[in-house]
PDB file of N, CA and C in Angstrom:
ATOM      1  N   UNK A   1      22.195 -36.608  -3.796  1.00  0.00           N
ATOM      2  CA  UNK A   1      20.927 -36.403  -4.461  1.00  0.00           C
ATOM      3  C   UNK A   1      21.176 -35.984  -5.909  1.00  0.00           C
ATOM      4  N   UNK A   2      20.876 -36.500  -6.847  1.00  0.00           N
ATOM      5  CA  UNK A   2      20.987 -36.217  -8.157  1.00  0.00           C
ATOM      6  C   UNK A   2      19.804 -34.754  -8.839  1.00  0.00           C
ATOM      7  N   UNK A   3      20.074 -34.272 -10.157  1.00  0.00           N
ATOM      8  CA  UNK A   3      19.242 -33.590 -10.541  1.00  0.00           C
ATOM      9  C   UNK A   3      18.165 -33.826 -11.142  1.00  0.00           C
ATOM     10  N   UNK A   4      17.050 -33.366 -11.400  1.00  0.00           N
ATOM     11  CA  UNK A   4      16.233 -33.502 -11.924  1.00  0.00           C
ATOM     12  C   UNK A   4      16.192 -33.958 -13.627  1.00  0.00           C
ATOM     13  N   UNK A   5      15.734 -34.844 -13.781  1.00  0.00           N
ATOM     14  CA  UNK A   5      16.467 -35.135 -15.401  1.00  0.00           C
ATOM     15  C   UNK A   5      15.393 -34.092 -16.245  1.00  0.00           C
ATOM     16  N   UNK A   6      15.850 -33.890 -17.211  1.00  0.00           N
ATOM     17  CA  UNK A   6      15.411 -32.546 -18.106  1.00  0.00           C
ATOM     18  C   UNK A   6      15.080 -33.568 -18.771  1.00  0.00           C
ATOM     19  N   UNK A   7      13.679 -33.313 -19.683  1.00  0.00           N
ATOM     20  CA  UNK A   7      13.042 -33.152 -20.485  1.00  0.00           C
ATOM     21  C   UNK A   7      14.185 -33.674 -21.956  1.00  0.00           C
ATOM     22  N   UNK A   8      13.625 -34.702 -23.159  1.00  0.00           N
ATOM     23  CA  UNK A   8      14.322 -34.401 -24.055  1.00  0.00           C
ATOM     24  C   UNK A   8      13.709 -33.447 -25.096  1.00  0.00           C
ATOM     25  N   UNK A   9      14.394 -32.526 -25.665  1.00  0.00           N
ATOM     26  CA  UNK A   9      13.898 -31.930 -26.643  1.00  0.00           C
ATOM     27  C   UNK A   9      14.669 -32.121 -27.882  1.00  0.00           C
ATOM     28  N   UNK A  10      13.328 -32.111 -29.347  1.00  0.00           N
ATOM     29  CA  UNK A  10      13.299 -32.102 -30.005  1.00  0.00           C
ATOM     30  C   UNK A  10      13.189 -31.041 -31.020  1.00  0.00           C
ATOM     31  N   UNK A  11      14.190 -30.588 -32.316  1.00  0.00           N
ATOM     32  CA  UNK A  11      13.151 -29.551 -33.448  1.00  0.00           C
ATOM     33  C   UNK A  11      13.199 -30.659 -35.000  1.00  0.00           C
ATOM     34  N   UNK A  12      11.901 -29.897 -35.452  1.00  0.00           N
ATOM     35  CA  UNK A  12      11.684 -30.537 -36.149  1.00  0.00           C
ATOM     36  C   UNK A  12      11.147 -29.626 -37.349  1.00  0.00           C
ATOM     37  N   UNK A  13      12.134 -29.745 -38.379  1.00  0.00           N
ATOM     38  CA  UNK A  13      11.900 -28.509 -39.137  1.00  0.00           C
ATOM     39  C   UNK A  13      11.539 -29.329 -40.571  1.00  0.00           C
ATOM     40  N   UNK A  14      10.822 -28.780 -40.922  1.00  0.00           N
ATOM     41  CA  UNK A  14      10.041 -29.120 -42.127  1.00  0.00           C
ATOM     42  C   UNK A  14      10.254 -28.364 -43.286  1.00  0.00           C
ATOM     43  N   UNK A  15      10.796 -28.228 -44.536  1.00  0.00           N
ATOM     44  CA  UNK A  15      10.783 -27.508 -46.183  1.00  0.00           C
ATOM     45  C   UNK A  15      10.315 -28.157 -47.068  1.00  0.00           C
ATOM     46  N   UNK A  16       9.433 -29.222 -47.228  1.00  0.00           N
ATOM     47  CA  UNK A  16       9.304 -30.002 -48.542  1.00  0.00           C
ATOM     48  C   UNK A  16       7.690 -29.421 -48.308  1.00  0.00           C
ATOM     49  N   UNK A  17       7.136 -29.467 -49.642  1.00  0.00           N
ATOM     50  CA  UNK A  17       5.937 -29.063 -50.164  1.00  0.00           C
ATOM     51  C   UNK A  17       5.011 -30.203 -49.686  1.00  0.00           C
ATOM     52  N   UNK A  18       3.584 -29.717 -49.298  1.00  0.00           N
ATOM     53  CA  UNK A  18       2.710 -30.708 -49.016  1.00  0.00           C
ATOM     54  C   UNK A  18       2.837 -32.030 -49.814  1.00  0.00           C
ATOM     55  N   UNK A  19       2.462 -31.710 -51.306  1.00  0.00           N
ATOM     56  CA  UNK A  19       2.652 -32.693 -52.026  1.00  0.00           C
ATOM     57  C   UNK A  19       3.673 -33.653 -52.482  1.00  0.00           C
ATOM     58  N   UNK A  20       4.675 -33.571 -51.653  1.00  0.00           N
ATOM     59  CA  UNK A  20       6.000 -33.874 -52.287  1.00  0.00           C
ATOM     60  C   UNK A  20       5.663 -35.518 -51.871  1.00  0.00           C
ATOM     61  N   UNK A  21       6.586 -36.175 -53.173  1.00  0.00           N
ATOM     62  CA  UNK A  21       6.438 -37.757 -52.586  1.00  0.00           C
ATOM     63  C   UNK A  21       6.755 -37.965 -51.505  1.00  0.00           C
ATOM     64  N   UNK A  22       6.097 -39.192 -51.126  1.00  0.00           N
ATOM     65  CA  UNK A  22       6.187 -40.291 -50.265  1.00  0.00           C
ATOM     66  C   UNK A  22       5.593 -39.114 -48.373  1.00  0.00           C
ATOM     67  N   UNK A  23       5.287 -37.537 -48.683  1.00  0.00           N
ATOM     68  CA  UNK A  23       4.424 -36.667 -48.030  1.00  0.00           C
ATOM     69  C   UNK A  23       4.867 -36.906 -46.664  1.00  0.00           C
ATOM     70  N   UNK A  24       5.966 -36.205 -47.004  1.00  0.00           N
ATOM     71  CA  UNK A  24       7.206 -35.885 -45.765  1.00  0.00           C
ATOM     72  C   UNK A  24       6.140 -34.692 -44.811  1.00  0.00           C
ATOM     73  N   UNK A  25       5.401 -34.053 -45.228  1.00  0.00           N
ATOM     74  CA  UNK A  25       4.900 -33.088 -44.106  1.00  0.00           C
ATOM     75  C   UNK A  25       4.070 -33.803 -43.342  1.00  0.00           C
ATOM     76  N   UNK A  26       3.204 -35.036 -43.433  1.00  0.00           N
ATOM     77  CA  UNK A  26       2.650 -35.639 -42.952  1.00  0.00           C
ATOM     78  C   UNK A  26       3.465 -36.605 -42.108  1.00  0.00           C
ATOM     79  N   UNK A  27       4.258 -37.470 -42.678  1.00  0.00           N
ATOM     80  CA  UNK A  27       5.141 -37.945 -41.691  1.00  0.00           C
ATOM     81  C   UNK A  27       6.036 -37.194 -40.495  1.00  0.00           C
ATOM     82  N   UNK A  28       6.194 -35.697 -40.794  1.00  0.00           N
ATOM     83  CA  UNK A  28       6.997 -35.377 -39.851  1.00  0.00           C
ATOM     84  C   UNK A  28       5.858 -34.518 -38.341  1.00  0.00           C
ATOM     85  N   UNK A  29       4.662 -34.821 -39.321  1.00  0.00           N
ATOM     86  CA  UNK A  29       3.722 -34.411 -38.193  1.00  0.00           C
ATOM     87  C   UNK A  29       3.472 -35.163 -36.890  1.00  0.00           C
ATOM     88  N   UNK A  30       3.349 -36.283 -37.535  1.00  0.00           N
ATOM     89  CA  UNK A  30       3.427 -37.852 -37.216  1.00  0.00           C
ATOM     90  C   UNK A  30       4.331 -38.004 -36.046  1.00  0.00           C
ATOM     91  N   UNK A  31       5.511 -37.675 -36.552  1.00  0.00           N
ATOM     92  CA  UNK A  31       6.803 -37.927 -35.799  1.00  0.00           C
ATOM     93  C   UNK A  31       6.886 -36.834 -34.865  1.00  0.00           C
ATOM     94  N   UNK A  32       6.387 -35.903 -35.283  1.00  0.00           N
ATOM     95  CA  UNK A  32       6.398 -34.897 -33.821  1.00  0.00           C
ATOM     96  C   UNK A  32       4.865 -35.282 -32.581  1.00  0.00           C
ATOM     97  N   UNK A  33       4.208 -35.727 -32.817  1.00  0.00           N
ATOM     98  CA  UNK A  33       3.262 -36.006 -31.957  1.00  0.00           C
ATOM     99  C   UNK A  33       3.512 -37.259 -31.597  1.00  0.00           C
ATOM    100  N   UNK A  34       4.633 -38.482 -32.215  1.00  0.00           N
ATOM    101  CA  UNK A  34       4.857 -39.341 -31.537  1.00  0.00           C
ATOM    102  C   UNK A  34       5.378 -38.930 -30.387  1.00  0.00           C
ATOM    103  N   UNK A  35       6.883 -38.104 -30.840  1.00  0.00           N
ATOM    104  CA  UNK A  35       7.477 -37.516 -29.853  1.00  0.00           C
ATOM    105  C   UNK A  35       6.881 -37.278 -28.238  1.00  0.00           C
ATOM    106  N   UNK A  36       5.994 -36.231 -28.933  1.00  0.00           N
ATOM    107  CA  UNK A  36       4.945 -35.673 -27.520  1.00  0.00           C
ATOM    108  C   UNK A  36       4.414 -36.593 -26.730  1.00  0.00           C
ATOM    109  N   UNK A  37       4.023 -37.538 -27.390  1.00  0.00           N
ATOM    110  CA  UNK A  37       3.058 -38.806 -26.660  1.00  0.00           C
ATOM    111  C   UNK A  37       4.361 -39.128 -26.170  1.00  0.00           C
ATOM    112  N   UNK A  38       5.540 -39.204 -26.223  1.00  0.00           N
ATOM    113  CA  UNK A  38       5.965 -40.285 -25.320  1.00  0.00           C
ATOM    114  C   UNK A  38       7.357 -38.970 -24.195  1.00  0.00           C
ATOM    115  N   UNK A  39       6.422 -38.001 -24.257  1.00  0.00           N
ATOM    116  CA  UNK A  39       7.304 -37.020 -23.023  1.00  0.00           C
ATOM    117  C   UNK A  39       8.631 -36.606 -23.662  1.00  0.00           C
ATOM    118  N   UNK A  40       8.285 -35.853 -25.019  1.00  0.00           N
ATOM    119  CA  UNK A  40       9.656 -35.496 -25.673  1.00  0.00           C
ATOM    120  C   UNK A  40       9.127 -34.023 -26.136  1.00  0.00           C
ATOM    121  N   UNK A  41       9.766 -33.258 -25.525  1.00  0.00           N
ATOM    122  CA  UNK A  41       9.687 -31.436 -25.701  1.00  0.00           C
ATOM    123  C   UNK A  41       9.830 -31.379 -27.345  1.00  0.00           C
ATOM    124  N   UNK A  42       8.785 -30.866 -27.889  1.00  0.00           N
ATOM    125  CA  UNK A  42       8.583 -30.683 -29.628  1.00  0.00           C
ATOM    126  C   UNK A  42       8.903 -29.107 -30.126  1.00  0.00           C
ATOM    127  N   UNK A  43       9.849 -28.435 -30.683  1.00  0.00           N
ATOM    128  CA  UNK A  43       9.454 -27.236 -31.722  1.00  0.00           C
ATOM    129  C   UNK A  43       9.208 -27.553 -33.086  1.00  0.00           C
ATOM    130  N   UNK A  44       8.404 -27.548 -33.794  1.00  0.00           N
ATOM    131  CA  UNK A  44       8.225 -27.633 -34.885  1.00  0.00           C
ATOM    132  C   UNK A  44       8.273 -26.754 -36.238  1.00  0.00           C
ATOM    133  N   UNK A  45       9.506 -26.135 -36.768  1.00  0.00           N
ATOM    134  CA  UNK A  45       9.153 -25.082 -37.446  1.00  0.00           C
ATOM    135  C   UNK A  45       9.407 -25.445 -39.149  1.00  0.00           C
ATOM    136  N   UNK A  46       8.472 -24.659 -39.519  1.00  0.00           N
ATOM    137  CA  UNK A  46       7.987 -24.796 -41.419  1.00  0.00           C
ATOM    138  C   UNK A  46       8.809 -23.412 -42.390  1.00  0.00           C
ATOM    139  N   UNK A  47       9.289 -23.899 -43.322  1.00  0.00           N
ATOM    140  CA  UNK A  47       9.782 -22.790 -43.982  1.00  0.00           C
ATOM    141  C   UNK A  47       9.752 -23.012 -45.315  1.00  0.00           C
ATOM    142  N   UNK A  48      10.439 -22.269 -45.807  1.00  0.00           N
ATOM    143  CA  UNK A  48       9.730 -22.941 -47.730  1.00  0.00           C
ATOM    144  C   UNK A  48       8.965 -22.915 -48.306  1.00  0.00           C
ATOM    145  N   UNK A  49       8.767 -23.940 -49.085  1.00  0.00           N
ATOM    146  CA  UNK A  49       7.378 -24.198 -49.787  1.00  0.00           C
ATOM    147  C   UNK A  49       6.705 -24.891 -47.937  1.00  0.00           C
ATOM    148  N   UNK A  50       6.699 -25.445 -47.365  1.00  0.00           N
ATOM    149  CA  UNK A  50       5.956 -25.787 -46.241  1.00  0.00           C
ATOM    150  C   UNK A  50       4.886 -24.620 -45.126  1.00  0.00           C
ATOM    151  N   UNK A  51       5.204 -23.849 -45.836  1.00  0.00           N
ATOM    152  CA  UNK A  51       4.712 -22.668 -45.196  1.00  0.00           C
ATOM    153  C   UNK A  51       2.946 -22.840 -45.739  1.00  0.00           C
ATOM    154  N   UNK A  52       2.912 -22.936 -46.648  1.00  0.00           N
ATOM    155  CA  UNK A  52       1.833 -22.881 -47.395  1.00  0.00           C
ATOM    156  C   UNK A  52       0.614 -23.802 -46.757  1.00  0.00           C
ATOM    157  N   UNK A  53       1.094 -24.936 -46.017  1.00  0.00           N
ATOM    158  CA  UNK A  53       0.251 -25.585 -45.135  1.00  0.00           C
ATOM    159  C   UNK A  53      -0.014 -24.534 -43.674  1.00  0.00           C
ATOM    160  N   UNK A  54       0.352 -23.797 -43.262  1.00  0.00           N
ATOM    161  CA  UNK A  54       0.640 -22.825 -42.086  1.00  0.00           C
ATOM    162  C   UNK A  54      -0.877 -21.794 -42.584  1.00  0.00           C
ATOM    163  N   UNK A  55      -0.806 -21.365 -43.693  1.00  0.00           N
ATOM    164  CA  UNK A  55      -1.550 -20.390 -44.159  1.00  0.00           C
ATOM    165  C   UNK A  55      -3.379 -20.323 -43.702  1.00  0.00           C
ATOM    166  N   UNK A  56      -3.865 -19.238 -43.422  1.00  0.00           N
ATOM    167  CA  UNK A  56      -5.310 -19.423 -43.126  1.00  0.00           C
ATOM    168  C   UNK A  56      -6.334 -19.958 -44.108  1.00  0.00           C
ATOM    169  N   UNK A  57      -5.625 -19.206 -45.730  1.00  0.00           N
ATOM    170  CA  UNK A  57      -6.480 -19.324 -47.043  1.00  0.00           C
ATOM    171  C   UNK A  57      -6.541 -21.075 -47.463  1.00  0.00           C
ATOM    172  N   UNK A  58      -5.661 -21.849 -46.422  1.00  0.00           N
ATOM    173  CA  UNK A  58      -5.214 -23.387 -47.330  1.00  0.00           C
ATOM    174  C   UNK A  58      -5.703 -24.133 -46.260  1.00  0.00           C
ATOM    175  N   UNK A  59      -6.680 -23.608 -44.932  1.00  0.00           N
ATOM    176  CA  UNK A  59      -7.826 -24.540 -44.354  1.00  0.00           C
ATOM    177  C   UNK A  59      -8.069 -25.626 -44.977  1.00  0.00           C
ATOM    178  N   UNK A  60      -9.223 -25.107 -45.582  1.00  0.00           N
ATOM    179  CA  UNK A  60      -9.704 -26.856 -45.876  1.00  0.00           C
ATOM    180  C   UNK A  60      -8.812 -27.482 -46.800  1.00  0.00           C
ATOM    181  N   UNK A  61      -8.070 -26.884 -47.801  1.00  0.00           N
ATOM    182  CA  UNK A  61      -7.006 -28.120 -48.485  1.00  0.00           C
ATOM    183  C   UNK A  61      -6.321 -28.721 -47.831  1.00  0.00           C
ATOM    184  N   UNK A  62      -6.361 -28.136 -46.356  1.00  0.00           N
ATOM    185  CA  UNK A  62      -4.905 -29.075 -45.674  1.00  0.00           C
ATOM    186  C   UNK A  62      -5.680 -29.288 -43.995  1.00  0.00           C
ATOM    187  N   UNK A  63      -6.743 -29.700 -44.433  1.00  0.00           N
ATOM    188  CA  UNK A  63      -7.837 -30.392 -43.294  1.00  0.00           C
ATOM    189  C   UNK A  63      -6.835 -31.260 -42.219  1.00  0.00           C
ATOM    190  N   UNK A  64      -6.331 -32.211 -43.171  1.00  0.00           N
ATOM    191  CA  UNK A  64      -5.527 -33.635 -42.337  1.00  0.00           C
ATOM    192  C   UNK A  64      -4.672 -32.773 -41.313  1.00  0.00           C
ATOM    193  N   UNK A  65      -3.696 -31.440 -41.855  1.00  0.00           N
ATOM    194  CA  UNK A  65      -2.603 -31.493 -41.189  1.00  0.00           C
ATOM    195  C   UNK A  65      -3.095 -30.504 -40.219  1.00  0.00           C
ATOM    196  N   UNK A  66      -4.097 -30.168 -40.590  1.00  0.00           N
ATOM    197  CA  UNK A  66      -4.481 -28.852 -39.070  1.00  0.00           C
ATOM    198  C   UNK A  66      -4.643 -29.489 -38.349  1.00  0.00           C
ATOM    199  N   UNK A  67      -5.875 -30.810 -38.232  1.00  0.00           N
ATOM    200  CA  UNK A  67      -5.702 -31.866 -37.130  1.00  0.00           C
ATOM    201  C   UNK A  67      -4.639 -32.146 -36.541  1.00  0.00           C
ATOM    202  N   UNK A  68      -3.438 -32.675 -37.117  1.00  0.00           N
ATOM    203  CA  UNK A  68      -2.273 -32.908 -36.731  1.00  0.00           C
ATOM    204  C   UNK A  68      -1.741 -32.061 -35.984  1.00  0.00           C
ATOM    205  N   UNK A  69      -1.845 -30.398 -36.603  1.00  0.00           N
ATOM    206  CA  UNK A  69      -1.221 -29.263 -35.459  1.00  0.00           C
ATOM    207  C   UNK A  69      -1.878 -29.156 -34.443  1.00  0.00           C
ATOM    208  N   UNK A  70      -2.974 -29.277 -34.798  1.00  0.00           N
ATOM    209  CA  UNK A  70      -3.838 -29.074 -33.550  1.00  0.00           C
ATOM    210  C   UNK A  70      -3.541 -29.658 -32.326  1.00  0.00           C
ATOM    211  N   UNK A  71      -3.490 -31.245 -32.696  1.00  0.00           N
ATOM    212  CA  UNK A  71      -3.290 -32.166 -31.922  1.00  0.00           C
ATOM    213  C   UNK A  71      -1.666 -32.148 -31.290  1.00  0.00           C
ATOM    214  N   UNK A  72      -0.546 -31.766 -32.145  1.00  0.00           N
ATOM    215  CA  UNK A  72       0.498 -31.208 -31.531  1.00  0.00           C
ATOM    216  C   UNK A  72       0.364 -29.927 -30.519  1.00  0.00           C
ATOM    217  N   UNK A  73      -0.251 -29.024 -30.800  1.00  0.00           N
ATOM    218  CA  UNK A  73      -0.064 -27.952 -29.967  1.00  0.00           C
ATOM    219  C   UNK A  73      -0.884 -28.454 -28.515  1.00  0.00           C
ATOM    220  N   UNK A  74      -2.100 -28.967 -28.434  1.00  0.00           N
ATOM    221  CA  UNK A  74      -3.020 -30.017 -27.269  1.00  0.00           C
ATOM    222  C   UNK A  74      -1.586 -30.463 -26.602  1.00  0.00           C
ATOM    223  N   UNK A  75      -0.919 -31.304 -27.205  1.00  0.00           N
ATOM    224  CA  UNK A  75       0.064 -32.205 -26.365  1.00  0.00           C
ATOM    225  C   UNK A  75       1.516 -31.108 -25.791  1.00  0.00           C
ATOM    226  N   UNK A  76       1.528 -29.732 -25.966  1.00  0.00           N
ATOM    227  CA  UNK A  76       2.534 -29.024 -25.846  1.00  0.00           C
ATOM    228  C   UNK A  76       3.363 -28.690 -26.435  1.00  0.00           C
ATOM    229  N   UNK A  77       3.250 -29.320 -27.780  1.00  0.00           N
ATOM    230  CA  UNK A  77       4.322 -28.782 -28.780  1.00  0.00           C
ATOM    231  C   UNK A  77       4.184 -27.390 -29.317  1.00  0.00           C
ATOM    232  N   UNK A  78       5.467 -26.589 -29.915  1.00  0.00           N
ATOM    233  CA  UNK A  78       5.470 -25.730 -30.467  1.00  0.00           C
ATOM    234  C   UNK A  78       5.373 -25.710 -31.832  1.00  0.00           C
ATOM    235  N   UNK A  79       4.419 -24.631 -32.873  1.00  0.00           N
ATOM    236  CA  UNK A  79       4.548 -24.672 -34.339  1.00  0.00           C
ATOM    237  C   UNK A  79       5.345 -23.172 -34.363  1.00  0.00           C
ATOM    238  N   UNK A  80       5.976 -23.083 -35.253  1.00  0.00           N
ATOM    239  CA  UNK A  80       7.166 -21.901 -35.612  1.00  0.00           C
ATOM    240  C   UNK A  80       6.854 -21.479 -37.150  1.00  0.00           C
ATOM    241  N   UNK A  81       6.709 -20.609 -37.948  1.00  0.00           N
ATOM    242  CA  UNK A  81       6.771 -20.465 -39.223  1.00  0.00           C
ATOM    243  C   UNK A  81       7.817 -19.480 -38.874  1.00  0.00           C
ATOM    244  N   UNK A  82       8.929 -19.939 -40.371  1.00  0.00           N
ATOM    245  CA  UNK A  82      10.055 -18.939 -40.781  1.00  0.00           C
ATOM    246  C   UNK A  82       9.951 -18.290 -41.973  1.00  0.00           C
ATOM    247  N   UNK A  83       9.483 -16.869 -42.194  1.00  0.00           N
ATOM    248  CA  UNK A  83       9.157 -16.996 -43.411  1.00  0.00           C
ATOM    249  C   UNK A  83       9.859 -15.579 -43.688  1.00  0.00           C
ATOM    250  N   UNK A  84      10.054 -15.329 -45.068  1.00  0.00           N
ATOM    251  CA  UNK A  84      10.775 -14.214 -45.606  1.00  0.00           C
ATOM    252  C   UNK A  84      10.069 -12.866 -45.519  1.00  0.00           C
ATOM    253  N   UNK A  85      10.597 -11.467 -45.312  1.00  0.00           N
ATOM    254  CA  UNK A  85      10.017 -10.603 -45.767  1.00  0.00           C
ATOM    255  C   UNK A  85       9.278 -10.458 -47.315  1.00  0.00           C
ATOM    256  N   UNK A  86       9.724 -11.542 -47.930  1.00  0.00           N
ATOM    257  CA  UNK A  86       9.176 -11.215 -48.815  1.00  0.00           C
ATOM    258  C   UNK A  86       8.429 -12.321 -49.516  1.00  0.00           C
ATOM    259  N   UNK A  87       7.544 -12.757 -48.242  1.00  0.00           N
ATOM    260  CA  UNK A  87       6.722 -14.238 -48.562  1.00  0.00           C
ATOM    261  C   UNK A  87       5.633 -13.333 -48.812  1.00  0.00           C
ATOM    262  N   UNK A  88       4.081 -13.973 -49.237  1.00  0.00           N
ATOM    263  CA  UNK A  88       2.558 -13.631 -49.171  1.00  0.00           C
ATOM    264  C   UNK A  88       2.535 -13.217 -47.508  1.00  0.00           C
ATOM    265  N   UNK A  89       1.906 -11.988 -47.727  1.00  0.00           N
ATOM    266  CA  UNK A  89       1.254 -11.842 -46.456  1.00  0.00           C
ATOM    267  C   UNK A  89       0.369 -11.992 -45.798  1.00  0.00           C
ATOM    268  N   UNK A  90      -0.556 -13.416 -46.396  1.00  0.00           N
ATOM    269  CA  UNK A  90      -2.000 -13.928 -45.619  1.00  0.00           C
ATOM    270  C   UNK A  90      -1.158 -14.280 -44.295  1.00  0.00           C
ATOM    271  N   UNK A  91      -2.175 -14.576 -43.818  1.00  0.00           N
ATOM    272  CA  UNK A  91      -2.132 -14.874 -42.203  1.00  0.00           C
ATOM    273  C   UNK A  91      -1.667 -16.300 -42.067  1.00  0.00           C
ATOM    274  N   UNK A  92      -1.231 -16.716 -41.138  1.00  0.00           N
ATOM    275  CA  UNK A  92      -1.053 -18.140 -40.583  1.00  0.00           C
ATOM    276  C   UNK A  92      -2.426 -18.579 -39.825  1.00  0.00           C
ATOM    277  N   UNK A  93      -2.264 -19.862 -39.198  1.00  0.00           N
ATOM    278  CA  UNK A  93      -3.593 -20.297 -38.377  1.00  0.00           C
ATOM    279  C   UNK A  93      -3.344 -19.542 -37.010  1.00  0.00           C
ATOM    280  N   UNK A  94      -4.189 -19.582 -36.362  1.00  0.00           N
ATOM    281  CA  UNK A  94      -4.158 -18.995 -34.930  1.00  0.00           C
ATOM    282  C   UNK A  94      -2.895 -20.167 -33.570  1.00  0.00           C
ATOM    283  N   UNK A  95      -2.229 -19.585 -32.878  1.00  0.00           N
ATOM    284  CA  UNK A  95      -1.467 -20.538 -32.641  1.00  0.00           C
ATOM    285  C   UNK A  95       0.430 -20.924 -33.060  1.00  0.00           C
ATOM    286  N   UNK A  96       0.595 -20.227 -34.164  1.00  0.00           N
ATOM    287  CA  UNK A  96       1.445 -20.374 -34.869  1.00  0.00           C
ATOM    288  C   UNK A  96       2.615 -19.158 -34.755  1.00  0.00           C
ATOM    289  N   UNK A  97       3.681 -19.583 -34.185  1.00  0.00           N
ATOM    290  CA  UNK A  97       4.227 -18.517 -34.064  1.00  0.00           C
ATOM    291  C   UNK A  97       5.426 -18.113 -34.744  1.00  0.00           C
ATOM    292  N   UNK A  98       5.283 -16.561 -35.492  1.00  0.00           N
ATOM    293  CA  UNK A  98       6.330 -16.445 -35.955  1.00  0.00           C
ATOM    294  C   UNK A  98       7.658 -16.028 -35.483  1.00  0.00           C
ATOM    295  N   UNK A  99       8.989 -16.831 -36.498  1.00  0.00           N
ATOM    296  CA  UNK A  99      10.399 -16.952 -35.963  1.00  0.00           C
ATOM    297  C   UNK A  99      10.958 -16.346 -37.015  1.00  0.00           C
ATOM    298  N   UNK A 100      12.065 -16.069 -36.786  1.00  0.00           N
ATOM    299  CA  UNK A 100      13.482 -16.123 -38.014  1.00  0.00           C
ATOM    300  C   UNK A 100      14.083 -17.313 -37.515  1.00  0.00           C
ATOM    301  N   UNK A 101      15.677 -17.037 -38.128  1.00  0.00           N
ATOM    302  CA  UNK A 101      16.757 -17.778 -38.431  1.00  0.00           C
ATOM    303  C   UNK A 101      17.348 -17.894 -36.814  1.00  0.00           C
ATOM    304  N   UNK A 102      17.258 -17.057 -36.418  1.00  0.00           N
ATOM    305  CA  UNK A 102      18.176 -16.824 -34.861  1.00  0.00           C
ATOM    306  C   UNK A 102      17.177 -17.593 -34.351  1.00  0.00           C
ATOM    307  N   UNK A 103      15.791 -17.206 -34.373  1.00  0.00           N
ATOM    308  CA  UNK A 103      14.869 -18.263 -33.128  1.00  0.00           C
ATOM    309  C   UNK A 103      15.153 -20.285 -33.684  1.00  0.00           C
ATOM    310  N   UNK A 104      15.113 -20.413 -34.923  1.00  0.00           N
ATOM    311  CA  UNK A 104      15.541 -21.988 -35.438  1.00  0.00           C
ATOM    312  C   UNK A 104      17.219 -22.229 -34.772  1.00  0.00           C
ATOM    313  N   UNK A 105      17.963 -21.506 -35.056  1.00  0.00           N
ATOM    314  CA  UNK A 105      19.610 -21.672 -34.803  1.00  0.00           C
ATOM    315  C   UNK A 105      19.291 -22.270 -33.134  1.00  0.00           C
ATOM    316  N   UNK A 106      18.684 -21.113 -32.329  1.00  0.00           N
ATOM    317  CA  UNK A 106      18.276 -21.304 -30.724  1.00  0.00           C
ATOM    318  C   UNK A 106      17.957 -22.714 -30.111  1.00  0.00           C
ATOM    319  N   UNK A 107      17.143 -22.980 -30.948  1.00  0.00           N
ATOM    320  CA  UNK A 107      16.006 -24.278 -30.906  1.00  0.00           C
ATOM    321  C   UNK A 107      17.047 -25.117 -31.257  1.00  0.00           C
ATOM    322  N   UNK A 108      17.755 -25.137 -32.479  1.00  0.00           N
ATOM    323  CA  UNK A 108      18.632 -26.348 -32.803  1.00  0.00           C
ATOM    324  C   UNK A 108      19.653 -26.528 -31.450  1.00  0.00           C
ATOM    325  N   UNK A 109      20.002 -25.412 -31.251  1.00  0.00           N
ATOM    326  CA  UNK A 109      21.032 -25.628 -30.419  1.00  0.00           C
ATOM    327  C   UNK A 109      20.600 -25.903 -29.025  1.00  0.00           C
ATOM    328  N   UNK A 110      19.653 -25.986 -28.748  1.00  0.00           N
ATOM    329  CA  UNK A 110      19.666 -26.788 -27.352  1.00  0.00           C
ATOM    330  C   UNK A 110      18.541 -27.885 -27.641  1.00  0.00           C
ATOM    331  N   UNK A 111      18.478 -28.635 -28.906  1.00  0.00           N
ATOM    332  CA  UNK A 111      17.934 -29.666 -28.591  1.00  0.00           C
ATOM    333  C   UNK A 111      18.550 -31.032 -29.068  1.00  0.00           C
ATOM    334  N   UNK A 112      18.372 -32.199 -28.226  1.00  0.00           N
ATOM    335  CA  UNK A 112      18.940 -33.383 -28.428  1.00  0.00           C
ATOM    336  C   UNK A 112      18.960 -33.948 -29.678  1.00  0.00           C
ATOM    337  N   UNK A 113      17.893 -33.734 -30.846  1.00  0.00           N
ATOM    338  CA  UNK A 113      17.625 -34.460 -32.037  1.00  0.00           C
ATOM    339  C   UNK A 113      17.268 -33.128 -32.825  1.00  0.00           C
ATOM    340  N   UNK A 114      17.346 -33.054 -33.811  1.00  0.00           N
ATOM    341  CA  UNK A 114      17.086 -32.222 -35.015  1.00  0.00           C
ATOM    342  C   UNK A 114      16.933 -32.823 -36.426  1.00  0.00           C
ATOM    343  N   UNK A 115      15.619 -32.865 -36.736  1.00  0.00           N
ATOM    344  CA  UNK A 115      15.035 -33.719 -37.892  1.00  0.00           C
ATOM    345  C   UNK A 115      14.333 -32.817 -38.597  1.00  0.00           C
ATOM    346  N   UNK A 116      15.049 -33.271 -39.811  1.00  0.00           N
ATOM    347  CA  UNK A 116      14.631 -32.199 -41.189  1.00  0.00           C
ATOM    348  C   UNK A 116      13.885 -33.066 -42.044  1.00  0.00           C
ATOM    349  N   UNK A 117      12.644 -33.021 -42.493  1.00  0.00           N
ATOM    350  CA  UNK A 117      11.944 -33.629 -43.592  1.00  0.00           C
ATOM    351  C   UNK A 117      11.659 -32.370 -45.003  1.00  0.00           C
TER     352      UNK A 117
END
């Protein structure tokens, strides 16, 4: 009798600024809810300038990508913000959970793919 096949998992860590060409935060949103749709375990964590999409105050500027989280977290994925002691201290969206360096290292290390946009 064989084992149960595990789940593949994915992290998917994001640093480029909303605006950055060719709008790598959007594509990697993309790519993590493909993931999900097709039965692939998602962490998703933001650090950087990417944080700034995470934030409560940047709602409606970043309408598109809350959909997107939204719709990731619906399908089971995880959102992660890594952010410094010495980032802004507004709030994130509801949902969003904060990590350090040890919780990303964790995630990298037991997952099959690791994609940085």
């Amino acid at each position: 009798m064989q084992p149960p096949e595990q789940a593949m998992q994915w992290t998917v860590l994001i640093r480029s600024a909303e605006g950055s060409a060719s709008n790598p935060v959007l594509h990697a949103l993309r790519t993590a809810i493909a993931a999900l749709a097709d039965d692939i375990q998602v962490k998703v964590f933001f650090l950087e300038a990417a944080l700034a999409v995470l934030r409560s105050e940047a709602l409606a500027s970043h309408a598109v990508y809350h959909d997107l989280l939204e719709e990731i977290r619906e399908l089971g994925g995880e959102i992660h913000a890594i952010a410094l002691p010495t980032d802004p201290d507004a709030p994130f969206l509801p949902g969003v959970k904060i990590g350090n360096m040890a919780t990303l290292v964790r995630s990298m290390k037991s997952s099959d793919q690791v994609i940085s946009f």
